[in-house]
N, C-alpha and C. Protein backbone atom coordinates (compact mmCIF):
# COMPACT_ATOMS: atom_id res chain seq x y z
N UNK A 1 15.98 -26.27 -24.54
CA UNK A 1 15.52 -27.57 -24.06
C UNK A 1 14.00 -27.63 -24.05
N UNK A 2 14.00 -28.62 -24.32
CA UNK A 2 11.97 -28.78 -24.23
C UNK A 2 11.71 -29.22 -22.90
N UNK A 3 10.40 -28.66 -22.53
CA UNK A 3 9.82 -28.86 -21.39
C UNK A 3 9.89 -30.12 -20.92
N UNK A 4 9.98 -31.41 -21.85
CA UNK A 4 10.34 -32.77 -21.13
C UNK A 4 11.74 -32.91 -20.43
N UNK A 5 12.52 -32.62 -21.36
CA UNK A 5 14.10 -32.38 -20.83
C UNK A 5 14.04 -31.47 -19.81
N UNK A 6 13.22 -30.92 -19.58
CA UNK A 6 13.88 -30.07 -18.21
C UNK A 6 13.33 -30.23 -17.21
N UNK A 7 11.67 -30.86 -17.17
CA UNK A 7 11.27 -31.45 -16.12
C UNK A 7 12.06 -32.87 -15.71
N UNK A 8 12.73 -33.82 -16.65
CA UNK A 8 13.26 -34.81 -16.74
C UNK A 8 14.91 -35.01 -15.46
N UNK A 9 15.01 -33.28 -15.82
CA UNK A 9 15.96 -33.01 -15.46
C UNK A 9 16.16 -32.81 -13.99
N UNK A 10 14.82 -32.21 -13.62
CA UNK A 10 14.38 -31.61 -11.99
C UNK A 10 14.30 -33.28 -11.83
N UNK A 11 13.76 -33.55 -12.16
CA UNK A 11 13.12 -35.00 -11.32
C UNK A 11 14.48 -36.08 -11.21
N UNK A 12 15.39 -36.14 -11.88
CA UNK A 12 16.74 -36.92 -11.95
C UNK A 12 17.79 -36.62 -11.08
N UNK A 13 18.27 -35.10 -10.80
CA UNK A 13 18.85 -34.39 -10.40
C UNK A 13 18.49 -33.44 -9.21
N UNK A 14 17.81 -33.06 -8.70
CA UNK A 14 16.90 -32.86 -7.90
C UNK A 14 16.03 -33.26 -7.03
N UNK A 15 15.41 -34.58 -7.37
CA UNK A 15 14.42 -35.42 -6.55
C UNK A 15 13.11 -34.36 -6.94
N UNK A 16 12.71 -33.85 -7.95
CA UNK A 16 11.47 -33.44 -7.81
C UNK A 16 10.62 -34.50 -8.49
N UNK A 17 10.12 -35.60 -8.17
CA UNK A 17 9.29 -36.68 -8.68
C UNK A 17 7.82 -35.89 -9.06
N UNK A 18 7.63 -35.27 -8.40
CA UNK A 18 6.41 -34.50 -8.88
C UNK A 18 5.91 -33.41 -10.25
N UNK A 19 7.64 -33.18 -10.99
CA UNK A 19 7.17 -32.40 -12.04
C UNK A 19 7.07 -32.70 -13.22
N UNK A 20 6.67 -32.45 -13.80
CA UNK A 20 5.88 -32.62 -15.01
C UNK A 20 5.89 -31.63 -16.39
N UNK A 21 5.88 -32.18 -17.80
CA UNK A 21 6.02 -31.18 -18.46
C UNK A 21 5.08 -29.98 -18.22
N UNK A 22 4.08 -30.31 -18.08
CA UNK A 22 3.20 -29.47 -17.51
C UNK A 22 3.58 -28.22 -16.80
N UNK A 23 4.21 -28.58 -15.94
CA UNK A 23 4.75 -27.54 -15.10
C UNK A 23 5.44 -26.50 -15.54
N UNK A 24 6.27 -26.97 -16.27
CA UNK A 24 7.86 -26.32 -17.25
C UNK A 24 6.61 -25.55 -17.78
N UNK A 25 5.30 -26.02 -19.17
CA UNK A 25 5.02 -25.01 -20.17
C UNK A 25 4.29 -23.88 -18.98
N UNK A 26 3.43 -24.29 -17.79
CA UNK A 26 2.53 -23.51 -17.10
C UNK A 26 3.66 -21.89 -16.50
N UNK A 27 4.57 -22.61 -16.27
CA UNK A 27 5.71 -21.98 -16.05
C UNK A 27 6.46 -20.53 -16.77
N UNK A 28 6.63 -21.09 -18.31
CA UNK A 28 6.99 -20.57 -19.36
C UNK A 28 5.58 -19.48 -19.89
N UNK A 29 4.81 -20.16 -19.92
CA UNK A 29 3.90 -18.86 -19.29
C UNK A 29 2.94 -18.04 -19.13
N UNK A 30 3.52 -18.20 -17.63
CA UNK A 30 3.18 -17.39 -16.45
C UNK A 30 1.96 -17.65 -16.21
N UNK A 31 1.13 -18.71 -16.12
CA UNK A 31 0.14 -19.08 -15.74
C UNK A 31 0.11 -20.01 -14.40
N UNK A 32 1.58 -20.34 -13.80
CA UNK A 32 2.17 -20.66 -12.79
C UNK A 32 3.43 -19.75 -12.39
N UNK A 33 3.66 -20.55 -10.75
CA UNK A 33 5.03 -20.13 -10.63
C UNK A 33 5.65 -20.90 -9.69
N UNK A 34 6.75 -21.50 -10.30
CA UNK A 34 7.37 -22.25 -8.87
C UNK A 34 7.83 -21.96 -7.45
N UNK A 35 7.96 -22.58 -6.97
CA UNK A 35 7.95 -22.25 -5.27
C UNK A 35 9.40 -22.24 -5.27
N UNK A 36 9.90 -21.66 -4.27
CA UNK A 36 11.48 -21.65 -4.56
C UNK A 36 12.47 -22.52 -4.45
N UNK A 37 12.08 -23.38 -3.84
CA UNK A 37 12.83 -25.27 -4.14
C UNK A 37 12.91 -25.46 -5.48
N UNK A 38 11.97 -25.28 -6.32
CA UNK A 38 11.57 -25.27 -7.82
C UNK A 38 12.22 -24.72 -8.35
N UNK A 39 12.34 -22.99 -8.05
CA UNK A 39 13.10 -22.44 -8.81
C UNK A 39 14.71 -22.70 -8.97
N UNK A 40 14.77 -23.11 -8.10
CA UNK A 40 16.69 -23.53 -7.71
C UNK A 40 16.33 -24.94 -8.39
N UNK A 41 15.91 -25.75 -8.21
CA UNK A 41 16.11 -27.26 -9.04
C UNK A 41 15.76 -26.60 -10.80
N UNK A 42 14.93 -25.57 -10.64
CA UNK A 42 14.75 -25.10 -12.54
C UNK A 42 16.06 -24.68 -12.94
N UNK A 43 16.64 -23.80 -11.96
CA UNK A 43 17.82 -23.24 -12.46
C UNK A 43 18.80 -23.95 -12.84
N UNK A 44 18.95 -25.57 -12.33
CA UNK A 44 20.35 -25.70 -11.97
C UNK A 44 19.99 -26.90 -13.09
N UNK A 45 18.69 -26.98 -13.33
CA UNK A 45 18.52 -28.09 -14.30
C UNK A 45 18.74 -27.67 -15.83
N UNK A 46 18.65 -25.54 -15.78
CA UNK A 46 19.06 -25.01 -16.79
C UNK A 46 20.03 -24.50 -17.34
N UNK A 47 21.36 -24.85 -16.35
CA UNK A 47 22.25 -24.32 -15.50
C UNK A 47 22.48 -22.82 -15.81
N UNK A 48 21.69 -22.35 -14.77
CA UNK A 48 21.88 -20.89 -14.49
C UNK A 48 21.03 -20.33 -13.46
N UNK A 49 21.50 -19.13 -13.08
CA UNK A 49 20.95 -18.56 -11.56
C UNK A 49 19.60 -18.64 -11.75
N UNK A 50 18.90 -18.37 -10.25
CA UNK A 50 17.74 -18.19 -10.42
C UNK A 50 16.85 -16.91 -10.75
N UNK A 51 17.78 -15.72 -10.89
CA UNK A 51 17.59 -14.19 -10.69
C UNK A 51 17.71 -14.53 -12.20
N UNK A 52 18.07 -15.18 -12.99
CA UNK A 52 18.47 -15.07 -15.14
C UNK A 52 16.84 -15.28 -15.40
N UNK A 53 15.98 -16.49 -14.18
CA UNK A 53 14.69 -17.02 -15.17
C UNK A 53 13.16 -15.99 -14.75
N UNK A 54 13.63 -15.02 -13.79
CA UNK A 54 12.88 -13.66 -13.74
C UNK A 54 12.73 -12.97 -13.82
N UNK A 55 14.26 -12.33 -14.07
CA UNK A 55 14.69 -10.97 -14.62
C UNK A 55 14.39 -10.24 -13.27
N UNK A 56 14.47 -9.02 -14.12
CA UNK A 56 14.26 -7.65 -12.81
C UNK A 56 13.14 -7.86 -11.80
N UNK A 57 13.42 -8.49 -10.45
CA UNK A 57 12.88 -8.98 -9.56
C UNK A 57 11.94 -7.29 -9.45
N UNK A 58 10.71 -7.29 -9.10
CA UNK A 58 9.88 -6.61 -8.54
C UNK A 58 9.03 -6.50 -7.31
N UNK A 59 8.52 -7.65 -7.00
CA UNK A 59 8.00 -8.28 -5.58
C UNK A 59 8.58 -8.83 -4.75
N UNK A 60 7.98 -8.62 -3.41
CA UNK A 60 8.96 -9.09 -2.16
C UNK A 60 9.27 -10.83 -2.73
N UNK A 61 8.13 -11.41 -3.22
CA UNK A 61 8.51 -12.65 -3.52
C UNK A 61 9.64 -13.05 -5.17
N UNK A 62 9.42 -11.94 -5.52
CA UNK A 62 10.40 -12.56 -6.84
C UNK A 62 11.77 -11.78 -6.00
N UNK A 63 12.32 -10.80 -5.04
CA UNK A 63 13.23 -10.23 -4.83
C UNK A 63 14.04 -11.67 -3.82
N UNK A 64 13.16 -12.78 -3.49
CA UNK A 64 13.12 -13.40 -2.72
C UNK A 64 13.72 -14.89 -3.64
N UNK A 65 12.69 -14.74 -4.31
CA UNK A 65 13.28 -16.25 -5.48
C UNK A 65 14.57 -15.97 -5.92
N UNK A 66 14.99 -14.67 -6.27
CA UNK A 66 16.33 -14.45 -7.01
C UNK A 66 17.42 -14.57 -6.68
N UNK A 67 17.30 -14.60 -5.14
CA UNK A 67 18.11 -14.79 -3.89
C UNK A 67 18.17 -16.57 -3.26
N UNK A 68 17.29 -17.24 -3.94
CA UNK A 68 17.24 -18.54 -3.83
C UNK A 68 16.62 -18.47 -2.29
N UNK A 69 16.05 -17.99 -1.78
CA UNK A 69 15.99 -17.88 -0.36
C UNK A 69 14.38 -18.95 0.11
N UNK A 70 14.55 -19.31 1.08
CA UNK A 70 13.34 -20.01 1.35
C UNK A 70 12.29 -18.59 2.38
N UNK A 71 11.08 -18.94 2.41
CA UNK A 71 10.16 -18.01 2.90
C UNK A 71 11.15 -18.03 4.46
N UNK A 72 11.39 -19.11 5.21
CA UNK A 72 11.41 -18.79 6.53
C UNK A 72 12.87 -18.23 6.80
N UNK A 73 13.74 -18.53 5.84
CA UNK A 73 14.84 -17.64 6.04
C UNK A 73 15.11 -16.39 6.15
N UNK A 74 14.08 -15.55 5.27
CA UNK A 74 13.76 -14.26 5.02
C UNK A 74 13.15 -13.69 6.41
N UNK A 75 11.85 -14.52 6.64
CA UNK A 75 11.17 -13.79 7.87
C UNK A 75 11.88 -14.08 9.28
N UNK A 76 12.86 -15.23 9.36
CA UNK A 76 13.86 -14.71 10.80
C UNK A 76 14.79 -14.45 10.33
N UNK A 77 15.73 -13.96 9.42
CA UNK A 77 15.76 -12.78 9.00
C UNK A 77 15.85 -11.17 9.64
N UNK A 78 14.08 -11.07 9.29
CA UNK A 78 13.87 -9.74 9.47
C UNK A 78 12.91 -9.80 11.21
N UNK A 79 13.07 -11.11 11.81
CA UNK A 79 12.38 -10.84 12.81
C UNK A 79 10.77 -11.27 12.80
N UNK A 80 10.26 -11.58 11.63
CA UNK A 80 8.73 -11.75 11.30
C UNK A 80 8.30 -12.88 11.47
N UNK A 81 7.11 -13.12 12.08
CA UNK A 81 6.41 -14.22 12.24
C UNK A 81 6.46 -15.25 10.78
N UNK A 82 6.85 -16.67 10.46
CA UNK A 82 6.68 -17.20 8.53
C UNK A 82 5.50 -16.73 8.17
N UNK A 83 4.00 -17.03 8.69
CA UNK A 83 2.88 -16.86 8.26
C UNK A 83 2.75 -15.43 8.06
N UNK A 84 3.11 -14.30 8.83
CA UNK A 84 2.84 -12.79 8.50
C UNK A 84 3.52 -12.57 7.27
N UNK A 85 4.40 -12.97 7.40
CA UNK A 85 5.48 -12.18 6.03
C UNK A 85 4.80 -13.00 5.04
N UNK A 86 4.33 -14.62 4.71
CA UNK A 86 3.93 -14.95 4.07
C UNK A 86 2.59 -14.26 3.48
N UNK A 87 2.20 -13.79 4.43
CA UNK A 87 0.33 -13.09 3.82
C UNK A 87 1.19 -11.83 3.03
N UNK A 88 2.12 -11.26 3.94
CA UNK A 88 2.81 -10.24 3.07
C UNK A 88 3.09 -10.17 1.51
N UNK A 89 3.71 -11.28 1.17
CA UNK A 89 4.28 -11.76 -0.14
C UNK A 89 2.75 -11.58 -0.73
N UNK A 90 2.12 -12.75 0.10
CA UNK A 90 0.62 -12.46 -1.10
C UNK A 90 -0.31 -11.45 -1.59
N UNK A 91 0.18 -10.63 -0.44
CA UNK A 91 -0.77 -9.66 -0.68
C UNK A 91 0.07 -8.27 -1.27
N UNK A 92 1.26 -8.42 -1.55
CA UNK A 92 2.37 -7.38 -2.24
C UNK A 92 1.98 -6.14 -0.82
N UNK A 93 1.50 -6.01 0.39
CA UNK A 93 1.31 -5.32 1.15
C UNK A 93 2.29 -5.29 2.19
N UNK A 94 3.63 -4.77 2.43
CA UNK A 94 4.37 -4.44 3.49
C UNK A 94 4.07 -3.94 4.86
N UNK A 95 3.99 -4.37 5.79
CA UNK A 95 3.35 -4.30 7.09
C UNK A 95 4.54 -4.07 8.34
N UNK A 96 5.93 -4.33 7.53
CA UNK A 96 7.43 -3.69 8.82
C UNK A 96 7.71 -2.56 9.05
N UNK A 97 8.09 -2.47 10.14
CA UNK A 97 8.47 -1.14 11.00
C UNK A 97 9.48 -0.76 9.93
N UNK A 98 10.33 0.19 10.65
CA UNK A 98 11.64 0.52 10.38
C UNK A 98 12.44 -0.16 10.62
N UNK A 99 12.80 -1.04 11.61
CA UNK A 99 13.99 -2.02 12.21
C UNK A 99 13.69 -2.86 10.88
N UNK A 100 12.58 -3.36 10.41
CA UNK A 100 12.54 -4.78 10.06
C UNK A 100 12.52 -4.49 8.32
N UNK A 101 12.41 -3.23 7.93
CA UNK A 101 12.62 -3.01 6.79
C UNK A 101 13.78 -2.45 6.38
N UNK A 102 14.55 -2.31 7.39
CA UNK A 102 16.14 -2.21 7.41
C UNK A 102 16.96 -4.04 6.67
N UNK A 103 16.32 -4.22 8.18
CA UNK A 103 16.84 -5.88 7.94
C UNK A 103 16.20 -6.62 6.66
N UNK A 104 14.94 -6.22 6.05
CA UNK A 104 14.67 -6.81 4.62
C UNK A 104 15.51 -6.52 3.51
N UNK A 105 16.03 -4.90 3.59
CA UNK A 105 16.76 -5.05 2.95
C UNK A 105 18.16 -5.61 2.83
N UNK A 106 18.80 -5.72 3.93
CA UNK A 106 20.12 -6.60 4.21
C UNK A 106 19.69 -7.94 3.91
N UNK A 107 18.72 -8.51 4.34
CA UNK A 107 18.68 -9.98 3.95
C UNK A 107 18.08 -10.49 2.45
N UNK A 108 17.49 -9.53 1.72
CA UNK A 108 17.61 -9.87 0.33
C UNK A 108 18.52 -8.50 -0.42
N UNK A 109 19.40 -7.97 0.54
CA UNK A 109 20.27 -7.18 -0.46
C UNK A 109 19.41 -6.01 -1.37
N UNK A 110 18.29 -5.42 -1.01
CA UNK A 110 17.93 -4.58 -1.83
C UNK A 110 18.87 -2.77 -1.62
N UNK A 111 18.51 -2.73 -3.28
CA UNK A 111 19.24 -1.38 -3.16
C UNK A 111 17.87 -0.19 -3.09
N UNK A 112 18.19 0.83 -2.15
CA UNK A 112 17.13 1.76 -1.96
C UNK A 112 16.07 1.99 -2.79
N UNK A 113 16.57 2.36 -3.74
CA UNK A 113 14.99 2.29 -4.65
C UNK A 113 14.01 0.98 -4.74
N UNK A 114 14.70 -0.39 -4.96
CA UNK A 114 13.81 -1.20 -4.61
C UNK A 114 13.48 -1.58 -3.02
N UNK A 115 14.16 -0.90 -2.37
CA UNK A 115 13.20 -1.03 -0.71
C UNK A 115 11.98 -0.65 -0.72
N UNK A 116 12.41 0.93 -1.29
CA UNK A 116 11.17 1.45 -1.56
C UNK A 116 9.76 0.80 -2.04
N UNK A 117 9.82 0.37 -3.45
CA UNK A 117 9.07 -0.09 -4.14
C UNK A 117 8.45 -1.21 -3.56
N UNK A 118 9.42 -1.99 -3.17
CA UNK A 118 8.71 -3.42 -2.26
C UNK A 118 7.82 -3.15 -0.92
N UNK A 119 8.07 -2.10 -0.54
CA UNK A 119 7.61 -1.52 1.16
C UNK A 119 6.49 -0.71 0.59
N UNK A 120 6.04 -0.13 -0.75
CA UNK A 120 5.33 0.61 -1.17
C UNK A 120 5.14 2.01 -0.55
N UNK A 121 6.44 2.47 0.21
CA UNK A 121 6.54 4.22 0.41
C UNK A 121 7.29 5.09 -0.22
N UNK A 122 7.01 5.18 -1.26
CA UNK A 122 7.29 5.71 -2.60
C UNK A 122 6.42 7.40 -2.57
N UNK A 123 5.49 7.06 -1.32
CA UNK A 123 4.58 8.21 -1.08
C UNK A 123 5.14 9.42 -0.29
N UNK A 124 5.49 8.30 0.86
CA UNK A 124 6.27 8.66 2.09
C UNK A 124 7.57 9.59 1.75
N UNK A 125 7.89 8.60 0.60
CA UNK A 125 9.27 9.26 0.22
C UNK A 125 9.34 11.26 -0.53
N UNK A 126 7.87 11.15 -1.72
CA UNK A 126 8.01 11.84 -2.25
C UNK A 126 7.83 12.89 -1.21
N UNK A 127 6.76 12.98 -0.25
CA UNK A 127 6.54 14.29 0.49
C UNK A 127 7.73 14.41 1.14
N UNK A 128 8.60 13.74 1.82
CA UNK A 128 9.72 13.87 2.46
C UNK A 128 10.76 15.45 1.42
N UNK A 129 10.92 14.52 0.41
CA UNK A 129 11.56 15.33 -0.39
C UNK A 129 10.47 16.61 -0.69
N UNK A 130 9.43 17.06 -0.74
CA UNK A 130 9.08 17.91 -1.36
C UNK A 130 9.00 19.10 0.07
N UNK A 131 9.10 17.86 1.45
CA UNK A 131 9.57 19.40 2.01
C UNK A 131 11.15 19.41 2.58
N UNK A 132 11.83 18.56 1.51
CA UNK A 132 13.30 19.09 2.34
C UNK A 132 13.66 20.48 1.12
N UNK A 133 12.89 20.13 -0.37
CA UNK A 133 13.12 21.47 -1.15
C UNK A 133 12.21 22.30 -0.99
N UNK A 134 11.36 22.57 -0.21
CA UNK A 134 10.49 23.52 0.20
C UNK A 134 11.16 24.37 1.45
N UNK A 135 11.70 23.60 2.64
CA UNK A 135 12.33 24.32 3.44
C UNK A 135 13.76 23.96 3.47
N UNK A 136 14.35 23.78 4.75
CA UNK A 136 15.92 23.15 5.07
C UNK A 136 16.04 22.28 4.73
N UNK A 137 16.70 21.84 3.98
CA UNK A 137 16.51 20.54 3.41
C UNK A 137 17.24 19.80 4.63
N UNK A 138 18.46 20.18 5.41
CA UNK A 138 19.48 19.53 6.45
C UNK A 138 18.35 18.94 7.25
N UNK A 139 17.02 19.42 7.80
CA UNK A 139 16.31 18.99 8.73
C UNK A 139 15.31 17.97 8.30
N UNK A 140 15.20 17.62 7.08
CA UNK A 140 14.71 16.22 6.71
C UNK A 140 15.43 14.94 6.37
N UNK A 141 17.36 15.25 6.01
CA UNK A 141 18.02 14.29 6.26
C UNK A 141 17.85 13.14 6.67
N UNK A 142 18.05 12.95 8.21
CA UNK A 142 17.74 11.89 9.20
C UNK A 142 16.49 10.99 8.97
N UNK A 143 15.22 11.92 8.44
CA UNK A 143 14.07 11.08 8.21
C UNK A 143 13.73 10.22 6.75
N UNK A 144 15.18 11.06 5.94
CA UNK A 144 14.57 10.68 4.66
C UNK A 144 15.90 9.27 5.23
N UNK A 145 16.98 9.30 5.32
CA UNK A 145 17.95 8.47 5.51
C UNK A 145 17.82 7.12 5.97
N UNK A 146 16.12 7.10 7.29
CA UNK A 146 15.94 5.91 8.09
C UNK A 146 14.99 5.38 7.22
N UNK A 147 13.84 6.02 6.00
CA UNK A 147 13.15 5.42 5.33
C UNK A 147 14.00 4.72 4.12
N UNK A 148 14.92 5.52 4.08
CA UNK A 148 15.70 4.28 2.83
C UNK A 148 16.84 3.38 3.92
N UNK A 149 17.09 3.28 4.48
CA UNK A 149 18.31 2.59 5.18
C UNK A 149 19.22 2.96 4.45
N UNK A 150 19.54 4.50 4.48
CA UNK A 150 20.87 4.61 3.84
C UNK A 150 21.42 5.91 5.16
N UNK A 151 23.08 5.74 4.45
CA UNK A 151 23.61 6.62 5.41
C UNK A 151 23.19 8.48 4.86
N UNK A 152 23.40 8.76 5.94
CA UNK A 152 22.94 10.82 6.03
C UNK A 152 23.89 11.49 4.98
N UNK A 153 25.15 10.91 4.70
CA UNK A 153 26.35 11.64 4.52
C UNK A 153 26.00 11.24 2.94
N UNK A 154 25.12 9.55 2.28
CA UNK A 154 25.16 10.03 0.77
C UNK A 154 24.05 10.32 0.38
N UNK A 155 23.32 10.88 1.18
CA UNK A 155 22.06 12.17 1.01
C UNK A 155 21.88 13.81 0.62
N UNK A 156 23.59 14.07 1.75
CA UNK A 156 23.55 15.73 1.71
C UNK A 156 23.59 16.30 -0.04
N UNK A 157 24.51 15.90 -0.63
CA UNK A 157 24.55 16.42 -2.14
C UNK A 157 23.45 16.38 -2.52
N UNK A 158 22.65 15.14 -3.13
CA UNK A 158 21.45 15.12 -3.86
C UNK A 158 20.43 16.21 -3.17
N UNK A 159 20.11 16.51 -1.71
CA UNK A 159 19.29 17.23 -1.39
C UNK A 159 19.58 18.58 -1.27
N UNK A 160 20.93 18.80 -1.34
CA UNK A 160 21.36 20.20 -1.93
C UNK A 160 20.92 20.23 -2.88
N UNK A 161 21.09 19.84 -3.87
CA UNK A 161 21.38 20.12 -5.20
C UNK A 161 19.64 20.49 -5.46
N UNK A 162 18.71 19.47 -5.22
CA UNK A 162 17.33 19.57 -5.52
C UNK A 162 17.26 20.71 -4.67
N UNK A 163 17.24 21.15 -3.62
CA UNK A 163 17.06 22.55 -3.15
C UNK A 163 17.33 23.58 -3.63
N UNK A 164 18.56 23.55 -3.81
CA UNK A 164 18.98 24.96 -4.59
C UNK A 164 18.29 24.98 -6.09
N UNK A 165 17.89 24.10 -6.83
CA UNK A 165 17.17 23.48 -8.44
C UNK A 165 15.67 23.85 -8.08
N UNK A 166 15.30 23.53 -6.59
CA UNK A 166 13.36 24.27 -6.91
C UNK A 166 13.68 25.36 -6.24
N UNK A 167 14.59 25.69 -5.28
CA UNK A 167 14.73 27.42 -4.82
C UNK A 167 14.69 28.49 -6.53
N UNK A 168 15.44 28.06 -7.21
CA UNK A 168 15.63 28.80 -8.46
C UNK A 168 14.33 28.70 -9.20
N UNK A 169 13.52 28.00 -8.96
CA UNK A 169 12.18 27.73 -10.16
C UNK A 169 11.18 29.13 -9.18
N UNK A 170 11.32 28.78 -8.30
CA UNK A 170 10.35 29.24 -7.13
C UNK A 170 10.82 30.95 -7.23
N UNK A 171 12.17 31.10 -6.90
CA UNK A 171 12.43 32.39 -7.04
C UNK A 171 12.17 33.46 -8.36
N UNK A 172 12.21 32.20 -9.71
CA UNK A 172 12.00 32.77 -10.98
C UNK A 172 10.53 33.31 -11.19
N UNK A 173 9.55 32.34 -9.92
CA UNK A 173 8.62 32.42 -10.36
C UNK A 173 7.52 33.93 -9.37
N UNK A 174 8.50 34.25 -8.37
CA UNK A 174 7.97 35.24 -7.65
C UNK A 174 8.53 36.49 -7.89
N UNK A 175 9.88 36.12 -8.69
CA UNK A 175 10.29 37.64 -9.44
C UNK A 175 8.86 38.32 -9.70
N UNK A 176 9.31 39.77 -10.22
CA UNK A 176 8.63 40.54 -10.80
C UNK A 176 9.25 40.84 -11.65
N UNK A 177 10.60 40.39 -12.11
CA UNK A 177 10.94 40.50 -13.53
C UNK A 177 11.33 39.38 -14.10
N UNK A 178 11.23 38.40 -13.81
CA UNK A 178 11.61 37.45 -14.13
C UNK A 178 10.15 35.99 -14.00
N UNK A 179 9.44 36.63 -13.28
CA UNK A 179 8.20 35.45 -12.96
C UNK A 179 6.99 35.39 -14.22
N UNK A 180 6.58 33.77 -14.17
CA UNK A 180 6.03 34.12 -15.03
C UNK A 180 4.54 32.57 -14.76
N UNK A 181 3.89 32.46 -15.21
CA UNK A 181 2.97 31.09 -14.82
C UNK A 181 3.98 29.80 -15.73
N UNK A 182 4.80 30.32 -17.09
CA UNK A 182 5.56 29.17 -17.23
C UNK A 182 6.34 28.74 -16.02
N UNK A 183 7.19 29.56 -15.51
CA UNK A 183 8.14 29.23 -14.05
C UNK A 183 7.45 28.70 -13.47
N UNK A 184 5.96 29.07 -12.85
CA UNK A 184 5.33 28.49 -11.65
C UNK A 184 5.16 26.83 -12.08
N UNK A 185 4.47 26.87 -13.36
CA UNK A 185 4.14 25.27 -14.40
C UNK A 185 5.10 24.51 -14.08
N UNK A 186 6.85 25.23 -14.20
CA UNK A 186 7.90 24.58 -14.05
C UNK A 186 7.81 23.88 -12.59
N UNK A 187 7.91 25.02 -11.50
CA UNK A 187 7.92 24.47 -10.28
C UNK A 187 7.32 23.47 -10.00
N UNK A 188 5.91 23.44 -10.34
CA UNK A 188 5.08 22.03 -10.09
C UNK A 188 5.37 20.92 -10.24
N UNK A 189 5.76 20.90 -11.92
CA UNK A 189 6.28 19.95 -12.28
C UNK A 189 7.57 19.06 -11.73
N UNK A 190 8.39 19.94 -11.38
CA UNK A 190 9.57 19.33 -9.90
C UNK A 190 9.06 19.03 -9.34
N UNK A 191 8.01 19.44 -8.26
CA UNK A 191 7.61 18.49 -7.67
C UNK A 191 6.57 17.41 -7.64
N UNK A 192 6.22 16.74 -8.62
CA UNK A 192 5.50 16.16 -9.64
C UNK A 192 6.43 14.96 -9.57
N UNK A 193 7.71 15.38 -10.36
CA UNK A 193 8.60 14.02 -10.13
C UNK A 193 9.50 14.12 -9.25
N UNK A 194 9.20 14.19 -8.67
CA UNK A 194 10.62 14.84 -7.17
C UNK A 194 11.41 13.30 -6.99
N UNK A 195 10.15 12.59 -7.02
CA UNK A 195 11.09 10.96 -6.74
C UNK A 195 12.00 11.08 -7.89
N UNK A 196 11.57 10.96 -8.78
CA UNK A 196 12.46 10.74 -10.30
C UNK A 196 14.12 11.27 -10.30
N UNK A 197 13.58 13.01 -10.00
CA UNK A 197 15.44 13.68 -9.26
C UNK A 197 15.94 13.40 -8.34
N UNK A 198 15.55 12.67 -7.67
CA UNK A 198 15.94 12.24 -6.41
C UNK A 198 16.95 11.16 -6.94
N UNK A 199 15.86 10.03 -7.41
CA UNK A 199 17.47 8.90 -7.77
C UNK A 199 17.76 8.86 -8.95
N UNK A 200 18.16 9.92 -9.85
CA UNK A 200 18.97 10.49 -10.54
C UNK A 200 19.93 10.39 -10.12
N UNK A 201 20.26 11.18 -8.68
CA UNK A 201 21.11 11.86 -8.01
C UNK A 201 21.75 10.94 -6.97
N UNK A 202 21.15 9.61 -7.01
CA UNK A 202 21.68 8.46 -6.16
C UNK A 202 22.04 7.25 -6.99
N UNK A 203 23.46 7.02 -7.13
CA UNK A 203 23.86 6.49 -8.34
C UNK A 203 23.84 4.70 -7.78
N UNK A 204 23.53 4.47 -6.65
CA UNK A 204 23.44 3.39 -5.71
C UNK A 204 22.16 2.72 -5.40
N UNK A 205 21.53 3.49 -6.29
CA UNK A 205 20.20 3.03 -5.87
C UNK A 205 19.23 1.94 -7.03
C-alpha cells in the first residue's frame, strides 16, 4: 500500500485526522516513530499486529508498542510514577527495584534475557555467574533467580553444568600434567562469555 492509502486509512478508520502521508514515509524510515495509538491504528490499517511493524522489540518502549500498551498502563502496572517511567523510556535508563522489575516483566511479558537487556544488568548478571562457577554455585542461586524473575529450581542444571565446565578448565589448568597457558586462555575465555553459556542453557529465555 502506498503511504496515501494507509494514512487514508488511519484517518477513516481510526479517527486519526491528523495523519498524513508524511507520516507513513517519516515512519518507513525511521526518521519518526509513532506513539502507540498510532501504532495500533498503523497496524490495523495494515491489518496486522503491532509487534509484525518492529520486529524484535529491543527497548522498554518498542517492548511496549508490541504489546499495544499505552505508557500509563505499563507504569501502574509496575507501580511507577507515568512521568518517571516515561523519562525511563527516553532515556533507555532503568531506574526499578526488584519488585518493579519483576512486575515489568509480567506486564509486558518479557522473557529473562530480555529483562535483562531492557533493565541493562547484563553486568550484574555476568559477575553473578562468574562467582557461582568460581565457588558454590548453590549459594548464588537465590540472587541470580531474583535478578531474572525466574524460579531457583530452572537455574540448578544450567549452574551445575557451567560449574563443573570451568571447574574442569581451571583444574586442567593447575595440573602439573595436564596445565598449560592454553587451558588458562581457555578459562578466561568462559568467563569472558559466561552470559552467552548461561542462556544457552536456558531454553526459556
Amino acid at each position: 500500500m502506498a503511504p496515501g492509502h494507509v494514512a487514508y486509512g488511519m484517518r477513516a478508520s481510526y479517527g486519526m485526522s491528523h495523519i498524513t502521508p508524511d507520516h507513513i514515509t517519516a515512519w518507513e524510515r525511521g526518521t519518526a516513530l509513532p506513539s502507540s495509538t498510532e501504532l495500533t491504528a498503523l497496524a490495523g490499517a495494515l491489518w496486522c499486529a503491532p509487534n509484525q511493524l518492529i520486529g524484535a522489540p529491543r527497548t522498554l518502549r518498542e517492548h511496549r508498542l508490541a504489546r499495544g500498551l499505552a505508557v500509563e498502563d505499563v507504569a501502574r502496572g509496575i507501580g511507577l510514577d507515568v512521568g518517571a517511567y516515561q523519562q525511563m523510556e527516553a532515556t533507555g535508563q532503568w531506574g526499578g527495584n526488584n519488585r518493579q522489575s519483576a512486575a515489568l516483566a509480567s506486564v509486558l511479558a518479557l522473557a529473562p534475557r530480555d529483562l535483562i537487556s531492557v533493565t541493562g544488568r547484563e553486568d550484574d548478571l555476568a559477575q553473578l555467574l562468574r562467582d557461582a562457577v568460581g565457588t558454590r554455585w548453590q549459594a548464588h542461586v537465590r540472587a541470580i533467580a531474583k535478578l531474572l524473575s525466574m524460579e531457583r529450581r530452572d537455574l540448578d542444571g544450567a549452574l551445575r553444568e557451567m560449574h563443573q565446565e570451568y571447574q574442569t578448565l581451571m583444574a586442567a589448568t593447575l595440573s602439573r600434567a595436564g596445565g598449560s597457558i592454553a587451558s588458562g586462555e581457555a578459562g578466561q575465555r568462559y568467563l569472558d562469555d559466561i552470559v552467552d553459556h548461561f542462556w544457552q542453557r536456558i531454553p526459556s529465555a
